[in-house]
C-alpha atoms as a PDB file:
ATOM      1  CA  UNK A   1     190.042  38.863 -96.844  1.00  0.00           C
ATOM      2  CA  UNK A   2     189.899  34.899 -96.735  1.00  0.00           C
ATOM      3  CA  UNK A   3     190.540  32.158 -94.336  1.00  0.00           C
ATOM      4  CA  UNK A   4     191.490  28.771 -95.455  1.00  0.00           C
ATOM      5  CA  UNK A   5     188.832  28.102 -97.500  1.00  0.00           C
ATOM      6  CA  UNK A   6     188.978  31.265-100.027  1.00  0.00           C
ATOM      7  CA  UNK A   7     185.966  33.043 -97.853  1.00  0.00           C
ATOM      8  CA  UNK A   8     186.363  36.725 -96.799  1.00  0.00           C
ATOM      9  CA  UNK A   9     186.310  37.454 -93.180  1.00  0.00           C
ATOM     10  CA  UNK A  10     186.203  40.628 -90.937  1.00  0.00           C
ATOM     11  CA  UNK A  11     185.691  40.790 -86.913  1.00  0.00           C
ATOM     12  CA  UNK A  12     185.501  42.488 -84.393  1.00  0.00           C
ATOM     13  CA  UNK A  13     184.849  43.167 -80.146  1.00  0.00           C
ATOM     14  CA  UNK A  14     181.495  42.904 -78.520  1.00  0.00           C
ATOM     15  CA  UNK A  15     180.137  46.598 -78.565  1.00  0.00           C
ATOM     16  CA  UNK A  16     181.904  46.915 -82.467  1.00  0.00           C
ATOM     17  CA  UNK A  17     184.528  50.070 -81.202  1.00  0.00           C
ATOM     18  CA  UNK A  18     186.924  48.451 -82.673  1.00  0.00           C
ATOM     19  CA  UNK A  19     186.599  46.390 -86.455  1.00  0.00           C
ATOM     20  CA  UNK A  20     189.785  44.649 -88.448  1.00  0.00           C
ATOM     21  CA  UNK A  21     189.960  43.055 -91.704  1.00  0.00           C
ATOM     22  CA  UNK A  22     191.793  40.695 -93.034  1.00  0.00           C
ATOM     23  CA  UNK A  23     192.758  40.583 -96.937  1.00  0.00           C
ATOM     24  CA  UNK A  24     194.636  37.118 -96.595  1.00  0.00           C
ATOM     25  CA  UNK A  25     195.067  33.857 -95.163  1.00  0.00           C
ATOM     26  CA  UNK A  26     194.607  33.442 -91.341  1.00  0.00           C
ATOM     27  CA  UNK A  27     196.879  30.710 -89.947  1.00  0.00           C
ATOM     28  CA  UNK A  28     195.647  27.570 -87.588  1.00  0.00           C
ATOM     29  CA  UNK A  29     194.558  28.214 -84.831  1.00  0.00           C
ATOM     30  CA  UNK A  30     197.160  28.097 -81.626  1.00  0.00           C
ATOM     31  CA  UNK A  31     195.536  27.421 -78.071  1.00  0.00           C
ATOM     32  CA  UNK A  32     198.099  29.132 -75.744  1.00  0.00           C
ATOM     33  CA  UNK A  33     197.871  27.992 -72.226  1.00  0.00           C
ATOM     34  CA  UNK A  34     200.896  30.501 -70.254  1.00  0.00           C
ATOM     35  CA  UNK A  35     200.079  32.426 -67.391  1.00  0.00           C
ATOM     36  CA  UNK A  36     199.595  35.824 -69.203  1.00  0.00           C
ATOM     37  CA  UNK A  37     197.409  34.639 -71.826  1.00  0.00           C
ATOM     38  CA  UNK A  38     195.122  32.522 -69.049  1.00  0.00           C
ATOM     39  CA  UNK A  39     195.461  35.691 -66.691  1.00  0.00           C
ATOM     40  CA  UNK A  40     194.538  38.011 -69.524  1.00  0.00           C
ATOM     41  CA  UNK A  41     191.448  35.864 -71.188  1.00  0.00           C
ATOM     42  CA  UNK A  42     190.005  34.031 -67.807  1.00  0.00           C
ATOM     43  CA  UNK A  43     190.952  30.395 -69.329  1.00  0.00           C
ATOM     44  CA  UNK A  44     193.122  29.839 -72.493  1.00  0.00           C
ATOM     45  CA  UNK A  45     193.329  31.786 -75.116  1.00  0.00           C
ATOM     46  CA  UNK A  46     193.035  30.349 -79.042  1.00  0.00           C
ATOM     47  CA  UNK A  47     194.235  32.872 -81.894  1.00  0.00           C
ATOM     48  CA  UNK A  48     194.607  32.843 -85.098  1.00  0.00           C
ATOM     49  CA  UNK A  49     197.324  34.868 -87.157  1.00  0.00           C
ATOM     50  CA  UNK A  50     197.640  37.252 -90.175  1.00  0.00           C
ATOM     51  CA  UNK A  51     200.339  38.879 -91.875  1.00  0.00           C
ATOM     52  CA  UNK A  52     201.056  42.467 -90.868  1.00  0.00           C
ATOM     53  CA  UNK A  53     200.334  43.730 -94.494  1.00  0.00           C
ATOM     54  CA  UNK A  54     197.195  41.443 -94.579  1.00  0.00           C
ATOM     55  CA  UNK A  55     195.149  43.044 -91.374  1.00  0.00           C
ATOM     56  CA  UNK A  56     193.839  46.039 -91.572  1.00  0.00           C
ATOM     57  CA  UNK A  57     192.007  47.896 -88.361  1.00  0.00           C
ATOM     58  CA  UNK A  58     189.014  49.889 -89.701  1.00  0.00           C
ATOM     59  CA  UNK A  59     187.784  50.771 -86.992  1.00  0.00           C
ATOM     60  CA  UNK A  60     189.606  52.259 -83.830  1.00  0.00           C
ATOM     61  CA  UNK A  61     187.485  54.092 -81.709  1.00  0.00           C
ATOM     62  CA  UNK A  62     187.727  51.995 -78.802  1.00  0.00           C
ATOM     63  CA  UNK A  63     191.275  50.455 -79.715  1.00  0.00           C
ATOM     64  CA  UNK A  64     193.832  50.458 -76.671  1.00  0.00           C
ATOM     65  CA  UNK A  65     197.348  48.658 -76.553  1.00  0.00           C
ATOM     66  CA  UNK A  66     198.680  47.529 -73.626  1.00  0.00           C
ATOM     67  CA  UNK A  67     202.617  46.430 -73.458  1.00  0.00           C
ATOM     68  CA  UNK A  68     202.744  42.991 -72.199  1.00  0.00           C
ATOM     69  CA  UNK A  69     206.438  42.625 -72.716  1.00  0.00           C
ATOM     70  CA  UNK A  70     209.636  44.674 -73.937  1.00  0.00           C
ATOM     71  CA  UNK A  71     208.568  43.479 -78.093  1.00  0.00           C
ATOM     72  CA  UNK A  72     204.853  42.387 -77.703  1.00  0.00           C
ATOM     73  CA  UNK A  73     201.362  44.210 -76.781  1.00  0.00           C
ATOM     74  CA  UNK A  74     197.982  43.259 -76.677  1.00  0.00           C
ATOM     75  CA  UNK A  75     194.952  45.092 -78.579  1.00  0.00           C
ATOM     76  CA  UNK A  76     191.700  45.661 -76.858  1.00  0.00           C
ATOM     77  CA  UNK A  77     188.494  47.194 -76.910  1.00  0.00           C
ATOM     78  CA  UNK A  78     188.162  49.418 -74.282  1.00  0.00           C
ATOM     79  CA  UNK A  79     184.694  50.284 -74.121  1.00  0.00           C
ATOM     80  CA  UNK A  80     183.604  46.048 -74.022  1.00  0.00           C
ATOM     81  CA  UNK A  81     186.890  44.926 -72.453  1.00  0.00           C
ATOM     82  CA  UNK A  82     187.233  42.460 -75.753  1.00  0.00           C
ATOM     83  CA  UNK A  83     190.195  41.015 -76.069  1.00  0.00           C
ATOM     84  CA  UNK A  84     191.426  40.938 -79.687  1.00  0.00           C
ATOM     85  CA  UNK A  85     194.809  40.802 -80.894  1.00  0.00           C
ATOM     86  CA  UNK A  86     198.614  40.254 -79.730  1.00  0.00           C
ATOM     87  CA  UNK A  87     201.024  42.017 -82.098  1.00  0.00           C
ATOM     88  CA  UNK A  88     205.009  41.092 -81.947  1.00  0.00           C
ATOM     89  CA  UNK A  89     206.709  43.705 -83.823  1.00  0.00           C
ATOM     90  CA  UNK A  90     206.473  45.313 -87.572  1.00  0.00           C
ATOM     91  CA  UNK A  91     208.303  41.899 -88.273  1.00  0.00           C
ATOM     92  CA  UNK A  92     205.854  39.218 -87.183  1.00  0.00           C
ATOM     93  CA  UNK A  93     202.275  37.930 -87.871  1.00  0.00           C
ATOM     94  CA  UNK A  94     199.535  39.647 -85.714  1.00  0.00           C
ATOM     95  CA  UNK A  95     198.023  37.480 -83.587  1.00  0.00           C
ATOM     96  CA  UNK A  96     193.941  37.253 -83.939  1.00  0.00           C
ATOM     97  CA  UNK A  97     191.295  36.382 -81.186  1.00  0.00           C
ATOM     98  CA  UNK A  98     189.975  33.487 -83.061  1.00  0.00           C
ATOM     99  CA  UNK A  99     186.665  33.819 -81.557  1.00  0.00           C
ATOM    100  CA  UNK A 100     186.201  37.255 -82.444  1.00  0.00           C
ATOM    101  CA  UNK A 101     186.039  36.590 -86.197  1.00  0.00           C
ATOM    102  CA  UNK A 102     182.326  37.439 -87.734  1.00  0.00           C
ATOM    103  CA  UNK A 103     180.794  33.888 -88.597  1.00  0.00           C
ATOM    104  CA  UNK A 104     182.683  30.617 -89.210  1.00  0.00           C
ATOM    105  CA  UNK A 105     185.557  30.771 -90.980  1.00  0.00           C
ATOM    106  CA  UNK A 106     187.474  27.700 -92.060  1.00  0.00           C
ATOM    107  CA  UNK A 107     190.093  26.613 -89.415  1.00  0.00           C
ATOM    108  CA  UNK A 108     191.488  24.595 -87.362  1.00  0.00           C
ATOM    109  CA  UNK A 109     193.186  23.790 -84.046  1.00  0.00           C
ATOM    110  CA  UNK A 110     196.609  23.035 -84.856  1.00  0.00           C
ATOM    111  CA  UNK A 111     198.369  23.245 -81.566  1.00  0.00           C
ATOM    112  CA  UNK A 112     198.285  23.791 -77.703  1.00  0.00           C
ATOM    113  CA  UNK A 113     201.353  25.392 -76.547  1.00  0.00           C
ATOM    114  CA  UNK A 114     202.847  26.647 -72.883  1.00  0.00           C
ATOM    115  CA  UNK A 115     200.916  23.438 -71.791  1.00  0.00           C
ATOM    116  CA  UNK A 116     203.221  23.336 -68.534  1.00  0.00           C
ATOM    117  CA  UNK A 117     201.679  26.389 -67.563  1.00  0.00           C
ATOM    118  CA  UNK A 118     198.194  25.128 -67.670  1.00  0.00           C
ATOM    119  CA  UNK A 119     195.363  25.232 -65.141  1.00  0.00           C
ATOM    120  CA  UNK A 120     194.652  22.572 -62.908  1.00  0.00           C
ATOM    121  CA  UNK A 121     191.442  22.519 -63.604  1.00  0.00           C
ATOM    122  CA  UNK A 122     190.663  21.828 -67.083  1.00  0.00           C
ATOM    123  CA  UNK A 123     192.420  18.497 -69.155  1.00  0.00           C
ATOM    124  CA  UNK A 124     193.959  18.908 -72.983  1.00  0.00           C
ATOM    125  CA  UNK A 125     192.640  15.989 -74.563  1.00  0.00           C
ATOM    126  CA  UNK A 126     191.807  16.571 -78.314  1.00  0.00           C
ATOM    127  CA  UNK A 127     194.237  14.396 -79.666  1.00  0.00           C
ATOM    128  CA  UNK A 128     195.757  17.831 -81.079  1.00  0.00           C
ATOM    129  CA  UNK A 129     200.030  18.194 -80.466  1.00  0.00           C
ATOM    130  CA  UNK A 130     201.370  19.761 -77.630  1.00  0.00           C
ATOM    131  CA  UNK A 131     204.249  22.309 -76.536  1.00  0.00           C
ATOM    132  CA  UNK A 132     205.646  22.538 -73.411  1.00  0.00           C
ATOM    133  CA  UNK A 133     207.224  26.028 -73.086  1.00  0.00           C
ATOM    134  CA  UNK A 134     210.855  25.263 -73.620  1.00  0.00           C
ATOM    135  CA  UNK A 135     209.976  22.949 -76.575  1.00  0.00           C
ATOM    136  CA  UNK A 136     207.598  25.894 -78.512  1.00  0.00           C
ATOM    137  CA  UNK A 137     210.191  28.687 -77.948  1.00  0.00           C
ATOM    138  CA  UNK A 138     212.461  25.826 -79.494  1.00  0.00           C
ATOM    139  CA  UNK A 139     210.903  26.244 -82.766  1.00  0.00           C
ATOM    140  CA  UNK A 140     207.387  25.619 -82.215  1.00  0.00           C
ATOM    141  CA  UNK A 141     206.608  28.443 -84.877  1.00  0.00           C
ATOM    142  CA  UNK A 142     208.373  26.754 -87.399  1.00  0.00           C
ATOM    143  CA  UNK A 143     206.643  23.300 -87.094  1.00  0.00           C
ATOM    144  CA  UNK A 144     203.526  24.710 -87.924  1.00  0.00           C
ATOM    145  CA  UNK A 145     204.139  25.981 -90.993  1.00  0.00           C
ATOM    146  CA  UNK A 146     202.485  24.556 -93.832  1.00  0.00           C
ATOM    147  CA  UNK A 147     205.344  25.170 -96.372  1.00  0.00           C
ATOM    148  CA  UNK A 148     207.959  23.781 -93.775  1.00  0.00           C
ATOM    149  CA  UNK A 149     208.822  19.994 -94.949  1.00  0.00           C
ATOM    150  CA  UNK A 150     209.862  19.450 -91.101  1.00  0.00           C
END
């Protein structure tokens, strides 16, 4: 259970129906800016990522999925409404609400991404990179991985 830093981490939704763990290293943080994520957290959404054999779920009682695409669903509490994770397939990292992790765990913003699809009424201006759609499903992914010597 650590983030970048070696620290152990754990989180959860609001009410605390539903609890994960995490028994190794989260990934940077991605701020995704596409319609569905904006639609489905009120603004963007920022998550962080774990490997599938890495997060654990211990506790489920108010755990619902919801099929946002043919290979992707979202996780959710449904007693709070939290949203909390975005899971691609058995293959694939699950994707973390970053604010939903218990304390302060050592990360950072790495990337904004489906920036074309942003609102109008907000500015990205942190000096962090950028990904229009067509340029992140281009290999945005791969970019942003530390052992990648791209």
């Amino acid at each position: 259970m650590t983030d970048r830093s070696g620290n152990s981490i754990e989180g959860g939704c609001i009410c605390g129906a539903v609890r994960y763990r995490v028994s190794g290293q989260l990934a940077d943080v991605i701020a995704c800016h596409c319609r569905e994520c904006r639609r489905m957290s009120g603004h963007y959404y920022a998550a962080t990522a774990a490997s599938q054999e890495a997060f654990e779920i211990t506790e489920t009682s108010g755990l619902a999925w919801f099929g946002s695409s043919k290979s992707s669903r979202r996780g959710f509490c449904r007693v709070c409404g939290s949203s909390l994770f975005f899971d691609h397939g058995p293959n694939e990292p699950v994707g973390i609400a970053a604010g939903s992790i218990d304390g302060k765990p050592t990360l950072k913003l790495a990337a904004h991404i489906y920036v074309d699809e942003a609102g109008d009424y907000y500015a990205i201006d942190d000096n962090v990179e950028q990904f229009d759609s067509l340029r992140w499903r281009n290999g945005g992914w791969d970019k942003l991985r530390h052992d990648d010597p791209r």
